[in-house]
Protein backbone atom coordinates (compact mmCIF):
# COMPACT_ATOMS: atom_id res chain seq x y z
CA UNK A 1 126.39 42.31 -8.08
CA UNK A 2 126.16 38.89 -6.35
CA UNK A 3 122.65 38.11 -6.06
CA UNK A 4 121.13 35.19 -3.49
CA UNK A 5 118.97 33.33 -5.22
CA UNK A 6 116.23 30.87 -3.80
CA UNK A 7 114.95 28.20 -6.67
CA UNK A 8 111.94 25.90 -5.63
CA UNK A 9 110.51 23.02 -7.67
CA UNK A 10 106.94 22.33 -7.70
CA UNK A 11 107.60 19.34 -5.64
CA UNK A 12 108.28 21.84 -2.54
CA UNK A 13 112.14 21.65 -2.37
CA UNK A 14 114.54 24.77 -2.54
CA UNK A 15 118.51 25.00 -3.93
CA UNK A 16 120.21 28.06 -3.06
CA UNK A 17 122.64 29.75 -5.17
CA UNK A 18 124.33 32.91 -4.80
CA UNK A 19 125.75 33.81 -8.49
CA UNK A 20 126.67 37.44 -10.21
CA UNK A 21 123.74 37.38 -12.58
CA UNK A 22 123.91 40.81 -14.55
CA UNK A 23 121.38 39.49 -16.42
CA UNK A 24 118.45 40.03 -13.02
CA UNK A 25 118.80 43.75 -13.55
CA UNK A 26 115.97 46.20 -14.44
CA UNK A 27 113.70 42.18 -14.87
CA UNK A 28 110.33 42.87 -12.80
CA UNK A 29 108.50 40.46 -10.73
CA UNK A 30 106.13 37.73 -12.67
CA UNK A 31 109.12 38.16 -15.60
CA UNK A 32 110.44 34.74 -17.00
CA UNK A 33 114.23 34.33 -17.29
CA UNK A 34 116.50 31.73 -18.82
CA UNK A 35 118.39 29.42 -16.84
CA UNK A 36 121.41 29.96 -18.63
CA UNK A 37 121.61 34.14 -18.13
CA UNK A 38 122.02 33.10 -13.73
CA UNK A 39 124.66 30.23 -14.40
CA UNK A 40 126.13 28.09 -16.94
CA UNK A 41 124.77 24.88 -15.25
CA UNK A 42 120.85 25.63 -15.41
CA UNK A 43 121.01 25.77 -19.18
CA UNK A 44 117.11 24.32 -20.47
CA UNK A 45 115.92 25.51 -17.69
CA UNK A 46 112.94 28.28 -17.52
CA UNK A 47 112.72 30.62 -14.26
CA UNK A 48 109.69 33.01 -13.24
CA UNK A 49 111.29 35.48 -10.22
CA UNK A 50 108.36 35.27 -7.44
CA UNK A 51 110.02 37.60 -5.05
CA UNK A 52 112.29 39.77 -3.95
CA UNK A 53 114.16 41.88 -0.89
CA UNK A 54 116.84 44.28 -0.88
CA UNK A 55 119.75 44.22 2.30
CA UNK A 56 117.41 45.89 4.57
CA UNK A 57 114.94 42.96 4.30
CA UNK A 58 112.37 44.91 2.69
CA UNK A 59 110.39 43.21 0.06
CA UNK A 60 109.69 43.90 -3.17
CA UNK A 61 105.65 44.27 -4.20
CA UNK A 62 104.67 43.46 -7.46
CA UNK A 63 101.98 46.70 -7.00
CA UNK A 64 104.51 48.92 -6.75
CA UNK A 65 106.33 50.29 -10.00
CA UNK A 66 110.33 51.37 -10.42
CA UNK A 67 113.22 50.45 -8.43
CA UNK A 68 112.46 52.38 -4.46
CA UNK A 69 111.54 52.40 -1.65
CA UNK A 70 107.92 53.18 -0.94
CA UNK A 71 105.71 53.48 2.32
CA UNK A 72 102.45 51.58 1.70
CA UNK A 73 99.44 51.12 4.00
CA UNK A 74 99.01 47.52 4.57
CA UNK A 75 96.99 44.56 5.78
CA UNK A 76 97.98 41.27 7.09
CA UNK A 77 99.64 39.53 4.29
CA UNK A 78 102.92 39.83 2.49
CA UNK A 79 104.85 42.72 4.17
CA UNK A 80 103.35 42.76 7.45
CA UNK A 81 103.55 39.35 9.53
CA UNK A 82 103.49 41.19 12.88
CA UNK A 83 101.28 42.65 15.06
CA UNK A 84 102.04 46.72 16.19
CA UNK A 85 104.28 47.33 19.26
CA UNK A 86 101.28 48.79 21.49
CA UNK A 87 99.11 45.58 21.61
CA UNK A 88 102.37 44.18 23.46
CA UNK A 89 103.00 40.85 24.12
CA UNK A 90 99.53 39.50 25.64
CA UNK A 91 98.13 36.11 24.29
CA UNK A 92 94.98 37.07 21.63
CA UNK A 93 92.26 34.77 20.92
CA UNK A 94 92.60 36.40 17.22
CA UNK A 95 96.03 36.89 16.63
CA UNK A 96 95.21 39.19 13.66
CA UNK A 97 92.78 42.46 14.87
CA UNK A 98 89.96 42.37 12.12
CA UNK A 99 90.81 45.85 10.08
CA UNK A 100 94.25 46.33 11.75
CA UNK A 101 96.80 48.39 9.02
CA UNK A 102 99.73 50.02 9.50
CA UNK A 103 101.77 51.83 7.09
CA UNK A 104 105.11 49.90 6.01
CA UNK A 105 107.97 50.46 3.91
CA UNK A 106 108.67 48.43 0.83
CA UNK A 107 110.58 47.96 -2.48
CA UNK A 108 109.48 48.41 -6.85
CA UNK A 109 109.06 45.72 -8.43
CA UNK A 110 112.21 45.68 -10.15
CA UNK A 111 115.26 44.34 -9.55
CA UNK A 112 118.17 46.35 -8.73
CA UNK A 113 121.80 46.53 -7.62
CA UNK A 114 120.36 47.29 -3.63
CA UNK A 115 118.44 43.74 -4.06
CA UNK A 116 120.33 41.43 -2.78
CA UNK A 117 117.73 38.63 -2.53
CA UNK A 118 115.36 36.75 -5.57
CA UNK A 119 113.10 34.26 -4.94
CA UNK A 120 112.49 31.98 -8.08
CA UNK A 121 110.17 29.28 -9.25
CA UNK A 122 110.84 26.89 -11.93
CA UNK A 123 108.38 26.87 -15.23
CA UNK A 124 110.47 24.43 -17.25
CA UNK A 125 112.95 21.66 -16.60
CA UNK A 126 116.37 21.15 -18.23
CA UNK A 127 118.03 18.24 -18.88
CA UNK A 128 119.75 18.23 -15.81
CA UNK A 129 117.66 17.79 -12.34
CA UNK A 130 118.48 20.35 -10.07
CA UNK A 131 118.88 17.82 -7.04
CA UNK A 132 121.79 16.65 -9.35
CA UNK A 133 122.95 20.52 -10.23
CA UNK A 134 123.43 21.11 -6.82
CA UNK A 135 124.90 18.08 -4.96
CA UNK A 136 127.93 18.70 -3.23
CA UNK A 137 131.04 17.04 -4.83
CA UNK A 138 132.02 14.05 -2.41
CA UNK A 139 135.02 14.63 -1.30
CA UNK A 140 138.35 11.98 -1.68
């Protein structure tokens, strides 16, 4: 399973990778992962998986346990970024009704082969800086 994976440094910057990481599979969100287990060049290097979303581009919630697909009842926040179909498209002083929740679907908490996206953070640097991992060979 090849796996997109989003990496962000605390200094705000983010390398993408996509990589067949067997390793991912049946890890939760909030779970710490070696470097080494998603490729051969992050060895040292200490990941935390922040988030998640499957092909369908529904997310994965740490709140909700296993592996499917759930319908939740939600409130602004991660989720739900928009506002329902029936308010239309009219300019609102308050762009997010106080109270307003609508019932969405989203994903378990853990990862599995339909994920096709993981967000990561790092907790501890290798000896290698990423900006250096993932330059692009110049080419000759």
């Amino acid at each position: 399973m090849v796996f997109k994976i989003n990496i962000s440094e605390k200094s705000g910057k983010t390398y993408k990778l996509e990589a067949e990481a067997e390793a991912l599979i049946d890890k939760e969100l909030n779970d710490k992962v070696d470097g080494k287990e998603i490729s051969s060049d992050l060895e040292g290097y200490e990941l935390e998986i922040t988030g998640a979303s499957d092909g369908s581009g529904f997310t994965a919630m740490k709140e909700v346990p296993g592996v499917g697909l759930k319908k939740l009842l939600l409130t602004y926040g991660k989720g739900m970024h928009k506002r329902p179909k029936r308010e239309g498209k009219k300019k609102r002083s308050n762009p997010k009704p106080k109270g307003l929740r609508l019932r969405k679907t989203v994903r378990g908490r853990a990862i599995s082969s339909a994920i096709v996206q993981v967000n990561m953070k790092v907790i501890k640097e290798g000896k290698k800086p990423l900006s250096e991992i993932f330059s692009a060979p110049a080419a000759q």
